[in-house]
Protein backbone atom coordinates (compact mmCIF):
# COMPACT_ATOMS: atom_id res chain seq x y z
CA UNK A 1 9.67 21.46 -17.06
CA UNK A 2 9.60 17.70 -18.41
CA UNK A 3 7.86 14.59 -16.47
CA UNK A 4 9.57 10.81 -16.39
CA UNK A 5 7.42 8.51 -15.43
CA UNK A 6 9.88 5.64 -13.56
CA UNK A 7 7.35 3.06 -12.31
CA UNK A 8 3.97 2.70 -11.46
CA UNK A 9 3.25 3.05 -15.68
CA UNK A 10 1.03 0.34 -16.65
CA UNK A 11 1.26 -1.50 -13.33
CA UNK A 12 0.46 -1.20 -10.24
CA UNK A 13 3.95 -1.16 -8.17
CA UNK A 14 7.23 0.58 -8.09
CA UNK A 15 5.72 4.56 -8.10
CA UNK A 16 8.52 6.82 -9.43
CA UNK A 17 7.80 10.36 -11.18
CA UNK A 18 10.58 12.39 -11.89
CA UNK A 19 10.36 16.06 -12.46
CA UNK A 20 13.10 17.89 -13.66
CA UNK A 21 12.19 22.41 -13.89
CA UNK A 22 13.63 24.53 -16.26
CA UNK A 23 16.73 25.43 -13.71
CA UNK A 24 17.77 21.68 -13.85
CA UNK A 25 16.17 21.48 -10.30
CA UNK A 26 15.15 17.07 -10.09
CA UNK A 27 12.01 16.35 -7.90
CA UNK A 28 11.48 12.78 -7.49
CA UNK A 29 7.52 11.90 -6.49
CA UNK A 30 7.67 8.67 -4.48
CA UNK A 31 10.57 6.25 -4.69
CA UNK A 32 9.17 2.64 -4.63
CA UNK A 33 9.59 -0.62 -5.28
CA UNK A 34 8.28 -2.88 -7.68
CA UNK A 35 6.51 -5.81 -6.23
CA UNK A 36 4.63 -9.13 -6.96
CA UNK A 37 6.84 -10.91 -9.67
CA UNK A 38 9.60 -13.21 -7.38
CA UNK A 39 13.39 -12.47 -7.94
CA UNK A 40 12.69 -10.75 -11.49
CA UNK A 41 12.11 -7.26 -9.35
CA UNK A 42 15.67 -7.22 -8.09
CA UNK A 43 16.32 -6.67 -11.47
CA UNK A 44 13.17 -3.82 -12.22
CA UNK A 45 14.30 -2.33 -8.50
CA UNK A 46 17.84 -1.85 -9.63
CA UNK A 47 16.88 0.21 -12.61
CA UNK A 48 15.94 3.31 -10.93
CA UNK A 49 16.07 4.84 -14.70
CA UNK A 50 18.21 7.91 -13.17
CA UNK A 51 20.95 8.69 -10.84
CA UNK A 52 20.27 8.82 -7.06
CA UNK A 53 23.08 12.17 -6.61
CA UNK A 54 21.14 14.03 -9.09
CA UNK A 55 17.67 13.95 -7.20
CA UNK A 56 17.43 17.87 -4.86
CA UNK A 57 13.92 16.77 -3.17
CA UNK A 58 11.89 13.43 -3.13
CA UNK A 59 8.10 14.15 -2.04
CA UNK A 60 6.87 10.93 -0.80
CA UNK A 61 3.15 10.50 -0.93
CA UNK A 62 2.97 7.66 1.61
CA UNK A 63 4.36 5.13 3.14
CA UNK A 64 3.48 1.77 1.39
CA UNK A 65 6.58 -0.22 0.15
CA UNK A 66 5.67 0.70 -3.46
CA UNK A 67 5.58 4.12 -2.86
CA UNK A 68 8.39 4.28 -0.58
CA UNK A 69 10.55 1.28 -0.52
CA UNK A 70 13.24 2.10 -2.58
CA UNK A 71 14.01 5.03 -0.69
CA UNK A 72 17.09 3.24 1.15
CA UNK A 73 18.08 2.29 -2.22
CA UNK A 74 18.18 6.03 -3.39
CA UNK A 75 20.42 6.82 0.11
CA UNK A 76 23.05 3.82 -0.79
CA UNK A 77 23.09 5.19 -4.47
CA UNK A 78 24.14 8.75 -3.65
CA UNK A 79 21.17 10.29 -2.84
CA UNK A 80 21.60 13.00 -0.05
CA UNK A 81 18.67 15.30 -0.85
CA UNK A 82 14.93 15.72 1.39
CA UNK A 83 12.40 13.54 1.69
CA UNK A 84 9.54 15.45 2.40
CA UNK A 85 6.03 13.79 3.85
CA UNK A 86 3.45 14.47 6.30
CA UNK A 87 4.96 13.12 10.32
CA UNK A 88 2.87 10.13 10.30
CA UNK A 89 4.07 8.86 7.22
CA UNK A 90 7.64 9.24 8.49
CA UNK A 91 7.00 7.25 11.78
CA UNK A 92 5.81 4.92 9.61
CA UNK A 93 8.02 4.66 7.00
CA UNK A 94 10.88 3.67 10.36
CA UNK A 95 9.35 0.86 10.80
CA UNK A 96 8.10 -0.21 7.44
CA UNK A 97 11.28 0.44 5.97
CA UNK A 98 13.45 -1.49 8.00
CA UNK A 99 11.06 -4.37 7.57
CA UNK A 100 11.78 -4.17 3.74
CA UNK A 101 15.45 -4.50 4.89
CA UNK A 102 15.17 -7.63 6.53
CA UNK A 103 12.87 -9.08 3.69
CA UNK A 104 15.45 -8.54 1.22
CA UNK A 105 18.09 -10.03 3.59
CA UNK A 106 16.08 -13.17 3.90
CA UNK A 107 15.00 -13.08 -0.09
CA UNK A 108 18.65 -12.57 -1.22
CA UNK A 109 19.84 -15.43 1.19
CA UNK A 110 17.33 -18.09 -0.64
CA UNK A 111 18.54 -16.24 -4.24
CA UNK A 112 22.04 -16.72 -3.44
CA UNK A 113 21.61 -20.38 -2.06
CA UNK A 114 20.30 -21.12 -5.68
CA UNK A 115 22.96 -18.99 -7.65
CA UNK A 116 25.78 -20.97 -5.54
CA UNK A 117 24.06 -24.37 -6.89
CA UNK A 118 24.43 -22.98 -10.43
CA UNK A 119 28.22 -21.94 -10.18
CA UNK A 120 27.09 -17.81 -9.68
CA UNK A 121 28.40 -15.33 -7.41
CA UNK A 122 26.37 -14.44 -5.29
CA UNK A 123 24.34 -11.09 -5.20
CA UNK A 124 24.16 -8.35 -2.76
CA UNK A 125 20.46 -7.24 -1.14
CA UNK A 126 18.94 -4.34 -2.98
CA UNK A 127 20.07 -2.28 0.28
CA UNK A 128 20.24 -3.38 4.38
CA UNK A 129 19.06 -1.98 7.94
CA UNK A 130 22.01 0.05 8.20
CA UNK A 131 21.13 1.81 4.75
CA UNK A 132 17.37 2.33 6.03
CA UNK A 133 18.91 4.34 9.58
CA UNK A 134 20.89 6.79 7.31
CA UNK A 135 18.02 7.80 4.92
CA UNK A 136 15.37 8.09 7.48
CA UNK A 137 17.74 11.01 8.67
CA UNK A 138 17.01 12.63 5.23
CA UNK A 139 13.17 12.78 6.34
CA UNK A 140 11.14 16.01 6.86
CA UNK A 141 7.60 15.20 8.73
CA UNK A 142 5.42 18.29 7.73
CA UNK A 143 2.10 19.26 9.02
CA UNK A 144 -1.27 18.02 6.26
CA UNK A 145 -3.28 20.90 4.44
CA UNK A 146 -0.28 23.66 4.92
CA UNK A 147 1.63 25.03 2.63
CA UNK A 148 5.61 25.10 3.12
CA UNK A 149 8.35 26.80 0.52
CA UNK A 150 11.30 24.14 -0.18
CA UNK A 151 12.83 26.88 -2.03
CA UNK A 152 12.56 30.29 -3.15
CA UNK A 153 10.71 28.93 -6.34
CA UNK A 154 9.20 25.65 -4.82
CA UNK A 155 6.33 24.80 -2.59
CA UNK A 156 4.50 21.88 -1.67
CA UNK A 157 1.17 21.07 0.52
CA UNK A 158 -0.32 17.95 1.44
CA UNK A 159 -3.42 17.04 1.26
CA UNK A 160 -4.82 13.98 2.84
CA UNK A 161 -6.56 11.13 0.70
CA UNK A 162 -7.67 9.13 3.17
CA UNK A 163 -5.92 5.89 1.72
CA UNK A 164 -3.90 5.22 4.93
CA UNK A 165 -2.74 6.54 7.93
CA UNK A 166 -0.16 9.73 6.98
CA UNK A 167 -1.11 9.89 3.34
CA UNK A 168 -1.41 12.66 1.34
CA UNK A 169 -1.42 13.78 -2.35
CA UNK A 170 1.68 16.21 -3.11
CA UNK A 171 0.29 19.52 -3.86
CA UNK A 172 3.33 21.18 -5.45
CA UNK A 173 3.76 25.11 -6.85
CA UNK A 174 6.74 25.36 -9.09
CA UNK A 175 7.79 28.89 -10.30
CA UNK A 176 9.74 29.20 -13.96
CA UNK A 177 10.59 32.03 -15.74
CA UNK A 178 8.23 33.94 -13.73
CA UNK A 179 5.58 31.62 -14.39
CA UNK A 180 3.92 30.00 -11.51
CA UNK A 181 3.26 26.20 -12.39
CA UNK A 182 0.97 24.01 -10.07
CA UNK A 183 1.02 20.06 -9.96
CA UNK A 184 -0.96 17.74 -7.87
CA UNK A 185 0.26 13.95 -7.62
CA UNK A 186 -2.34 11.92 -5.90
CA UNK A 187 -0.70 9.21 -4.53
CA UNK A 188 -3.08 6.73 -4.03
CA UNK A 189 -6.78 7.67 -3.07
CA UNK A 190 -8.68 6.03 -0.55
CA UNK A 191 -12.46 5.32 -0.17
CA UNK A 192 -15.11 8.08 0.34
CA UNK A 193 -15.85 6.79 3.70
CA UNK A 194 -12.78 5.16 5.78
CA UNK A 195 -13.32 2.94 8.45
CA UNK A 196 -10.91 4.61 10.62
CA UNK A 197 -9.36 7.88 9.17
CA UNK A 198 -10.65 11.12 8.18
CA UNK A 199 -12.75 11.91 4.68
CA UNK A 200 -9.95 12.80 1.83
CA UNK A 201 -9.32 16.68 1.50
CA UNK A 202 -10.59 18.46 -1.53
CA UNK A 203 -8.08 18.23 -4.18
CA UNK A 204 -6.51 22.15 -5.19
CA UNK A 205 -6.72 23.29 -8.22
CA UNK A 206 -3.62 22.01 -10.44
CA UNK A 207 -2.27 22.66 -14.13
CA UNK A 208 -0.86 18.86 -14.27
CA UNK A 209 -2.33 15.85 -12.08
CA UNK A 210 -0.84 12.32 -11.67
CA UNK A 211 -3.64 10.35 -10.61
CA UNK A 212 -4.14 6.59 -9.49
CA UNK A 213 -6.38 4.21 -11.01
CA UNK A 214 -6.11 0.96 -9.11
CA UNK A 215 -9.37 0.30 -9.47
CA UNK A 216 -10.52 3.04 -11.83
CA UNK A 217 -12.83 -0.07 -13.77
CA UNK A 218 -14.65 -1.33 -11.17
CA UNK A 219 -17.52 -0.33 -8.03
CA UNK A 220 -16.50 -1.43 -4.29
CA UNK A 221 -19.42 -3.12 -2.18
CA UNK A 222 -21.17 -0.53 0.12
CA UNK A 223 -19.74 -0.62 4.05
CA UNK A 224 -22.94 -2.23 5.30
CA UNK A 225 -22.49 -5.39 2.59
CA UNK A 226 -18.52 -5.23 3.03
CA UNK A 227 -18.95 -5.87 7.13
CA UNK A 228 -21.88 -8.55 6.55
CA UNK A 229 -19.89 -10.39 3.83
CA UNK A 230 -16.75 -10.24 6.60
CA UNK A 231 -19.60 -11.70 9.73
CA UNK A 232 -20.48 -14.04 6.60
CA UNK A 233 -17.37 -15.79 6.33
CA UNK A 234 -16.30 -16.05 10.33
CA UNK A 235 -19.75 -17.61 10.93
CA UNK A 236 -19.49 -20.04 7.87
CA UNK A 237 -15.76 -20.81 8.61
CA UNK A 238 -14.85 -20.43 12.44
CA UNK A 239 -18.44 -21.25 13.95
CA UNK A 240 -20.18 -23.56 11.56
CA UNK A 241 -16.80 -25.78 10.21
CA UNK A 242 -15.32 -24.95 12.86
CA UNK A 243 -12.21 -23.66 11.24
CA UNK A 244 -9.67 -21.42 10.74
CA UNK A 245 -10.09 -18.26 8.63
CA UNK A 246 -6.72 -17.46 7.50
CA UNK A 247 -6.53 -13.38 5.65
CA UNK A 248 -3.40 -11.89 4.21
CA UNK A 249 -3.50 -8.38 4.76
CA UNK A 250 -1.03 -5.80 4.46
CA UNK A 251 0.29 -4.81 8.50
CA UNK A 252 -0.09 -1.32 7.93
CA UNK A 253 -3.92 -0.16 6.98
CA UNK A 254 -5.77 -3.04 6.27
CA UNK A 255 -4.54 -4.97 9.22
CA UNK A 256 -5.91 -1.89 12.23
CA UNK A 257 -8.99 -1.59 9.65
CA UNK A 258 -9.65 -5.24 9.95
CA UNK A 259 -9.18 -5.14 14.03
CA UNK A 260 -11.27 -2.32 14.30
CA UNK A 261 -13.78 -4.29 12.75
CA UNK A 262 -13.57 -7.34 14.54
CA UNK A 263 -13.51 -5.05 17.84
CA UNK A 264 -16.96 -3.77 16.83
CA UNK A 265 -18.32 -7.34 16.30
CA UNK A 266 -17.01 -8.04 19.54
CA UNK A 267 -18.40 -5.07 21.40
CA UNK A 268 -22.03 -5.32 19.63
CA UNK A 269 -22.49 -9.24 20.96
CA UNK A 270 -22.39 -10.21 17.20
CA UNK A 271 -19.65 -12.96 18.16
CA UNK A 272 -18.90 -15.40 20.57
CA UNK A 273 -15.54 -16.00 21.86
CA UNK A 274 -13.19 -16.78 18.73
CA UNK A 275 -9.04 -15.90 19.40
CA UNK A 276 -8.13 -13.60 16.73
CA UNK A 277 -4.28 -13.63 15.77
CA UNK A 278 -2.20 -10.39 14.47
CA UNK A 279 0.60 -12.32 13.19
CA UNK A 280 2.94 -9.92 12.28
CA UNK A 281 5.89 -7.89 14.39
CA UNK A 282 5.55 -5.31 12.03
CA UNK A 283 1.45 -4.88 12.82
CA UNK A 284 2.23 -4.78 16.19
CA UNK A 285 4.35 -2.14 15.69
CA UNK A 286 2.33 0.06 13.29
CA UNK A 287 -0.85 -0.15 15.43
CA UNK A 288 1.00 1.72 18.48
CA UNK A 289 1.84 4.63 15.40
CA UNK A 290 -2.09 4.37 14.58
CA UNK A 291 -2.76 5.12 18.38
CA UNK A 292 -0.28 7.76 18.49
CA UNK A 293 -2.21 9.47 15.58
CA UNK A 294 -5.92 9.19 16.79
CA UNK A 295 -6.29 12.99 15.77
CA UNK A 296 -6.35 12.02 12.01
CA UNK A 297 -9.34 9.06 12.48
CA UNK A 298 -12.90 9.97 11.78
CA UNK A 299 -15.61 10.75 14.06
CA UNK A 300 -16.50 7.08 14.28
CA UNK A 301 -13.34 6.03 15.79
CA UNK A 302 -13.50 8.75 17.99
CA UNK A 303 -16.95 7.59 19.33
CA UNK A 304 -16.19 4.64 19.70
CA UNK A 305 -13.23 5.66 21.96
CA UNK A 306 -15.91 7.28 24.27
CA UNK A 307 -17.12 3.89 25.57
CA UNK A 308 -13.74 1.96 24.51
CA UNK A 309 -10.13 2.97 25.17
CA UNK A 310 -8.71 0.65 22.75
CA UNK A 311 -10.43 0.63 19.20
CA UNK A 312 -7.60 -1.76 18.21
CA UNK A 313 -7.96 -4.04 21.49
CA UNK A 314 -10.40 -6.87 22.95
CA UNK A 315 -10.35 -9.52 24.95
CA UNK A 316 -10.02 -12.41 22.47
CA UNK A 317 -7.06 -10.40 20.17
CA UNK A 318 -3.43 -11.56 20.58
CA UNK A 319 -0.46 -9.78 18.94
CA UNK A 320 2.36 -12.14 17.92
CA UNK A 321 5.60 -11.46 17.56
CA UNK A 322 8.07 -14.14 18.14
CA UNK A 323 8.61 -16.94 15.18
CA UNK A 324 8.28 -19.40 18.10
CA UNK A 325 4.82 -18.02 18.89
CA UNK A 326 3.97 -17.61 15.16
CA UNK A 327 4.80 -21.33 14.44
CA UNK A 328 3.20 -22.56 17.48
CA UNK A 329 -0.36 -21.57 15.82
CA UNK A 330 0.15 -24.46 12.61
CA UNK A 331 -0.37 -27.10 16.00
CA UNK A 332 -3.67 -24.98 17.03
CA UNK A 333 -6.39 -27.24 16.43
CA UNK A 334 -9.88 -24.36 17.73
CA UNK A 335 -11.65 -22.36 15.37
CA UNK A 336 -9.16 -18.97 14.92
CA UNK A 337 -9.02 -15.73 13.19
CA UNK A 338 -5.09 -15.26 12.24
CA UNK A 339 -4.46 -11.92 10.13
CA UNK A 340 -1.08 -12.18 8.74
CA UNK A 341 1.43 -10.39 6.05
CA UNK A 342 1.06 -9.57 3.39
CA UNK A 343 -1.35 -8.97 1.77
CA UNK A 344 -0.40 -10.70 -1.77
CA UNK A 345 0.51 -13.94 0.23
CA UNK A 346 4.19 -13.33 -1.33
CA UNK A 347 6.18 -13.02 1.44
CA UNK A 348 5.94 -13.22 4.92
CA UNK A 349 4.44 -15.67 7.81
CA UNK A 350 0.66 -15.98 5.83
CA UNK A 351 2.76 -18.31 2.91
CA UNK A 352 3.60 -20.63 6.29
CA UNK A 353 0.14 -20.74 7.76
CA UNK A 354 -1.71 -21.01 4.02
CA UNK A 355 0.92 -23.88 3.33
CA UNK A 356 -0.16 -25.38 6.56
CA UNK A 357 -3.90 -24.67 6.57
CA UNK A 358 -4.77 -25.07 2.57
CA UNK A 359 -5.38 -28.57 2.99
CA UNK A 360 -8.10 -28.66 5.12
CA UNK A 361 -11.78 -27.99 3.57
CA UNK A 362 -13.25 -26.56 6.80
CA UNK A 363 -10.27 -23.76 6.64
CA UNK A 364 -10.96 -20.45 4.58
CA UNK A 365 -8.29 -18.11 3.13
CA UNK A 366 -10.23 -14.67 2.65
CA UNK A 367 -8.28 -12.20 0.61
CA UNK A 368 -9.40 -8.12 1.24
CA UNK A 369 -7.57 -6.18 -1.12
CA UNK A 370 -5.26 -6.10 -4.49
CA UNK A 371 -2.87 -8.91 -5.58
CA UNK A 372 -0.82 -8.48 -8.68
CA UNK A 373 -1.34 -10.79 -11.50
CA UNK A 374 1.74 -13.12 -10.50
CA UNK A 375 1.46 -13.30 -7.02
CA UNK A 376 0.70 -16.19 -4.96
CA UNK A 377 -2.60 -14.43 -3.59
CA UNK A 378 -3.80 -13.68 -7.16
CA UNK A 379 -2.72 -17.57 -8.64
CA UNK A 380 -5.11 -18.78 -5.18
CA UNK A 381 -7.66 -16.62 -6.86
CA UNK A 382 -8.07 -18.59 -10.62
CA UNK A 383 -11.09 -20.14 -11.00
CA UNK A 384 -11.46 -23.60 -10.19
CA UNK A 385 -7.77 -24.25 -8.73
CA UNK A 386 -7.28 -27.63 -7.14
CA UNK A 387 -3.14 -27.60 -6.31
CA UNK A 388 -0.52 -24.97 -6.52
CA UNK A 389 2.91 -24.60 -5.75
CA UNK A 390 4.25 -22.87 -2.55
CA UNK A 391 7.93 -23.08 -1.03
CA UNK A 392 8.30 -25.59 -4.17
CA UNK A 393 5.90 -28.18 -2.72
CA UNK A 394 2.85 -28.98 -4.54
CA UNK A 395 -0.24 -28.26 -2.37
CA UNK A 396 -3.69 -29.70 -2.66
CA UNK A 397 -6.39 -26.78 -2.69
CA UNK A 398 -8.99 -27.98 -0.29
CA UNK A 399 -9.74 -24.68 1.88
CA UNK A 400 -12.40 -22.30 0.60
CA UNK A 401 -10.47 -19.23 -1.47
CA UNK A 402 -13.19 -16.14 -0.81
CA UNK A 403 -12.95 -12.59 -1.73
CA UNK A 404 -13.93 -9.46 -0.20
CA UNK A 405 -12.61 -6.39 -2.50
CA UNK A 406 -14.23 -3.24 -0.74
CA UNK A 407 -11.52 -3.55 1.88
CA UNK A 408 -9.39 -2.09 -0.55
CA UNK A 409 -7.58 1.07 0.63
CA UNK A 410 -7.96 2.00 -3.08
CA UNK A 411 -11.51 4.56 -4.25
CA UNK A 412 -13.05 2.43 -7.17
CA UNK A 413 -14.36 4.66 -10.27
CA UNK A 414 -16.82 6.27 -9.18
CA UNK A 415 -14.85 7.37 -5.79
CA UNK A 416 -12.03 8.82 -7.81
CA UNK A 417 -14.35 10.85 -10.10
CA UNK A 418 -15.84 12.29 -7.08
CA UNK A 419 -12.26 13.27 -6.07
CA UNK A 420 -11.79 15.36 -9.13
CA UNK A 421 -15.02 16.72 -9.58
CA UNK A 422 -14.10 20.16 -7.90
CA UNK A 423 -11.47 20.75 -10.62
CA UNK A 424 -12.35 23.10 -13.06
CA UNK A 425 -11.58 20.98 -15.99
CA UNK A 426 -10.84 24.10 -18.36
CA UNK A 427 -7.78 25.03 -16.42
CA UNK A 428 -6.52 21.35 -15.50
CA UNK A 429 -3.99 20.94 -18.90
CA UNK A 430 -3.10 16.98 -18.37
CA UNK A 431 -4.29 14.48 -16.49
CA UNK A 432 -1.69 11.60 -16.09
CA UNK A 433 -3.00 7.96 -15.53
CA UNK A 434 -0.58 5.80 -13.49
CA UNK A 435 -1.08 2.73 -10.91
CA UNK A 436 -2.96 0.60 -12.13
CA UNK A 437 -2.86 -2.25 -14.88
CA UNK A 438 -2.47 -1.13 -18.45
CA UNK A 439 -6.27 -1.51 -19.18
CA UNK A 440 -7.97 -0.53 -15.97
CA UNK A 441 -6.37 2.87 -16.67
CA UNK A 442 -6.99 3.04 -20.24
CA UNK A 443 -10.85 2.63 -18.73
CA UNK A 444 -10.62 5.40 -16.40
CA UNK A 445 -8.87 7.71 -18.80
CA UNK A 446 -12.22 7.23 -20.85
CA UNK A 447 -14.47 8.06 -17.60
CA UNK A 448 -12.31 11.10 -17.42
CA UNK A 449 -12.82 12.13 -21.13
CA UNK A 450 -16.58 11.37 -20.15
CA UNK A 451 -16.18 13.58 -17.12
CA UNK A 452 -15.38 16.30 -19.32
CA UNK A 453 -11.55 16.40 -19.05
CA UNK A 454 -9.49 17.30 -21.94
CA UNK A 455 -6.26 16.05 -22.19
CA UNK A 456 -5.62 12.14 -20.60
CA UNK A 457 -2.78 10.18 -21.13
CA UNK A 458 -1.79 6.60 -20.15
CA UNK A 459 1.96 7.08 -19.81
CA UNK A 460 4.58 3.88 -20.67
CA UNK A 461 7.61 3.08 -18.22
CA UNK A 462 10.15 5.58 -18.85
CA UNK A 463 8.11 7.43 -20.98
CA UNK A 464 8.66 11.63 -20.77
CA UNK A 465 6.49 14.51 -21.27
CA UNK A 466 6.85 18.52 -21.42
CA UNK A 467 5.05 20.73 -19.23
C-alpha cells in the first residue's frame, strides 16, 4: 500500500491523499481545491496529479472548499466512484459546492475579459453548476462513530473533530494479504471546546495518521478572552466611533459561531441595539443545515435553546441575500455589524464593503481566522500598511485592521497534542504532517517527536510513501 500526497503538502489548501492497496484498489482522502493565490490556482486546481476514472472511493473529511471543492472537478474528469462522508457534510457540501460553481463562473469571466485584451482564447471554468448536480449524486451520507464495510476488504468510520458542522476524521481498516492495516486521516481538528458543536471523538488507534497542523506553532486565546476581545472591538468601533465593524468570515462555521455569539451578547443585556448584517446567500443557507443538525451541538447550545428557540436569531440580525440589498448597505451611514464572505477577503461581497468602508478611520475590519500568505486578508494584515490595491484601485488604509485568532476552527498545538495523546505511540508507525505552512509543520513534527512519537514526516507535493 503506497501514500501520494496531492495537496495540502506544505500549505494549507488543496487537501488530496491518494491511497492506492496492494490490489490496485485507489482511495482518494478529500478532493480540494487550492486557494488564496488569484488566477495561478486554476493552474494548481487543474493538476489533480492523477486520473479522475482511476479513483474506486473518495472519503471526504468535510466540507470546506479545500477539502472538498474539487470534487465536481473529479465528476467532469471521469470520476464515477463514492464519495463517502458523514449526512451533514453532504447537505452541506449541496450548497457549498454549487457556490464554488458560480465563483468560478464569475472568476473565469474577469480571466477571460483579460486574456481577450491580450489576443488569448479564452478558458473554460475549472467545472459549472451542472457538473456540481451530477457528483453530489455520487454522495453517501453515513452515520459519525460507526463503522461501515465499503468492501469485503475495506472499512471506514468517522469520527467527529469538532472543526465544523459534519466533520469527521476518516477512520479507515484496509485488509492486504491477510493483513489488517488501519489509517486515520484527521481532516482538520477543531478546538477542545466549540462554541456550538460537540467535543471531538477520541481518535482510534491507527498504524498510519495524516494529521493537520494549521496552527501546530502557536496557543489560541482562552474562550473567556476570545468573547471579551470580540465585546472589545464592537464597543470601540460601533458604540464609541460610531462605526462600522466590517469581519470576513467564512459562511459556513465561523459565520453561525459568530451569530451565536452576538445572540448571547444580545440576550445577556451586554449590547444595545446595533443591526448586525449576514451578508452572504450562502450563510443564509448553511445556517437552516446548522438548525437541521442541532443533535450534533454541545450542551451549551442546547441550553440555550431552553429559553431561546433560535440560537442563530435576534431581533437586530438581518440575513441578506439579494445584490440589491447587499449594495444598499455601502449608503448605510449607523453604526453596523456586517459579517460577510470569505473569510480571506478574496472573493466575495466583504472585497465590496472593505473597498467601500477602508477609508474611513472610525470603521474596523476584524479578521477571526486563517488567511494564506497572498491573500487580500493576510496583505491587510502587514504591519504598518497605509494603501493597498483592491479591484485594481489603490485604496488608502484608514480603518483599524484588528485580529482575533482563537476563532479559528483550527486546535492550536497544544489542542492537537491532546488529540493524540490516547495513541499508544509504540504501535502508531508514521505520523504524516500536512495542512499547514512548510514551517509550522516542521514545528509540530518536533512537538510530536517531543510527545514521544517515533516516526514524523513533513511530506512535499506529490511526494509518495510505502506502507
Amino acid at each position: 500500500m503506497t501514500i501520494k500526497f496531492c495537496g495540502a503538502a506544505g500549505e494549507v489548501t488543496g487537501s488530496k491523499h491518494l491511497i492506492t492497496t496492494a490490489d490496485g484498489k485507489r482511495l482518494l482522502l478529500d478532493c480540494g481545491m487550492f486557494q488564496g493565490k488569484g488566477m495561478e490556482t486554476d493552474t494548481m486546481n487543474r493538476n489533480l496529479g492523477f486520473e479522475p476514472e482511476t479513483i474506486d472511493y473518495l472519503f471526504l473529511s468535510h466540507a470546506h472548499i479545500d477539502h472538498a471543492g474539487l470534487i465536481p472537478y473529479l465528476y467532469k474528469n471521469g470520476f464515477r466512484g463514492s464519495v463517502f462522508c458523514t449526512s451533514s457534510t453532504r447537505d452541506l457540501c449541496a450548497l457549498m459546492l454549487q457556490d464554488s460553481a458560480f465563483i468560478q463562473e464569475l472568476d473565469i469571466h474577469w480571466f477571460n475579459k483579460k486574456r481577450r485584451k491580450n489576443g488569448l482564447p479564452a478558458v473554460d471554468p475549472i467545472y459549472t453548476p451542472d457538473d456540481v448536480k451530477h457528483c453530489m449524486e455520487l454522495f453517501v451520507g453515513l452515520p459519525a462513530n460507526r463503522r461501515i464495510y465499503i468492501d469485503e476488504h475495506i472499512s471506514v468510520m468517522f469520527t467527529q473533530t469538532c472543526h465544523m458542522l459534519g466533520g469527521g476524521a476518516v477512520n479507515l481498516e484496509i485488509e492486504e494479504n491477510g493483513t489488517k492495516k488501519t489509517v486515520c486521516f484527521t481532516g482538520d481538528i477543531g478546538r477542545s471546546k466549540s462554541k456550538i458543536l460537540r467535543p471531538a471523538m477520541e481518535i482510534p488507534q491507527c498504524d498510519y495518521l495524516i494529521m493537520e497542523s494549521t496552527y501546530g506553532d502557536r496557543l489560541h486565546a482562552t474562550d473567556t478572552e476570545i468573547s471579551q476581545a470580540l465585546y472589545d472591538v464592537i464597543y470601540e468601533t460601533c458604540i464609541k466611533k460610531k462605526g462600522k465593524l466590517i469581519i470576513p468570515s467564512f459562511s459556513v462555521g465561523r459565520t453561525q459561531e459568530l451569530v451565536y455569539e452576538l445572540n448571547l451578547f444580545y440576550a445577556q443585556g451586554k449590547l444595545p441595539h446595533i443591526d448586525v448584517f449576514v451578508d452572504s446567500p450562502l450563510a443564509v443557507n448553511a445556517t437552516e443545515v446548522f438548525k437541521m443538525h442541532t443533535d450534533i451541538m454541545n450542551d451549551d447550545v442546547h441550553y440555550t435553546m431552553l429559553y431561546d428557540a433560535d440560537p442563530f436569531g435576534f431581533g437586530s440580525l438581518h440575513y441578506i441575500r439579494t445584490k440589491e440589498e447587499s449594495q444598499s448597505l455601502n449608503s448605510y451611514n449607523r453604526p453596523c455589524i456586517i459579517l460577510s464572505s470569505s473569510g480571506m477577503a478574496e472573493a466575495g461581497r466583504i472585497k465590496h464593503h472593505i473597498a467601500n468602508s477602508i477609508h474611513d478611520p472610525k470603521n474596523t475590519i476584524l479578521f477571526v481566522g486563517y488567511c494564506a500568505p497572498s491573500t487580500l486578508g493576510a496583505r491587510l494584515q502587514q504591519p504598518g500598511i497605509k494603501e493597498i490595491s483592491i479591484f485594481g484601485e489603490v485604496r488608502k488604509v484608514k480603518a483599524d485592521i484588528r485580529k482575533i485568532e482563537g476563532f479559528s476552527g483550527h486546535a492550536d498545538r497544544k489542542e492537537l497534542l491532546e488529540y493524540v495523546r490516547p495513541l499508544d505511540r509504540e504501535k502508531v508507525k508514521t505520523i504524516f504532517v500536512v495542512h499547514g505552512e512548510k514551517e509550522v509543520s516542521e514545528h509540530f513534527r518536533d512537538s510530536l517527536y517531543q510527545a514521544g512519537f517515533h516516526h514524523v514526516e513533513v511530506p512535499q507535493q506529490f511526494e509518495s510513501f510505502k506502507l
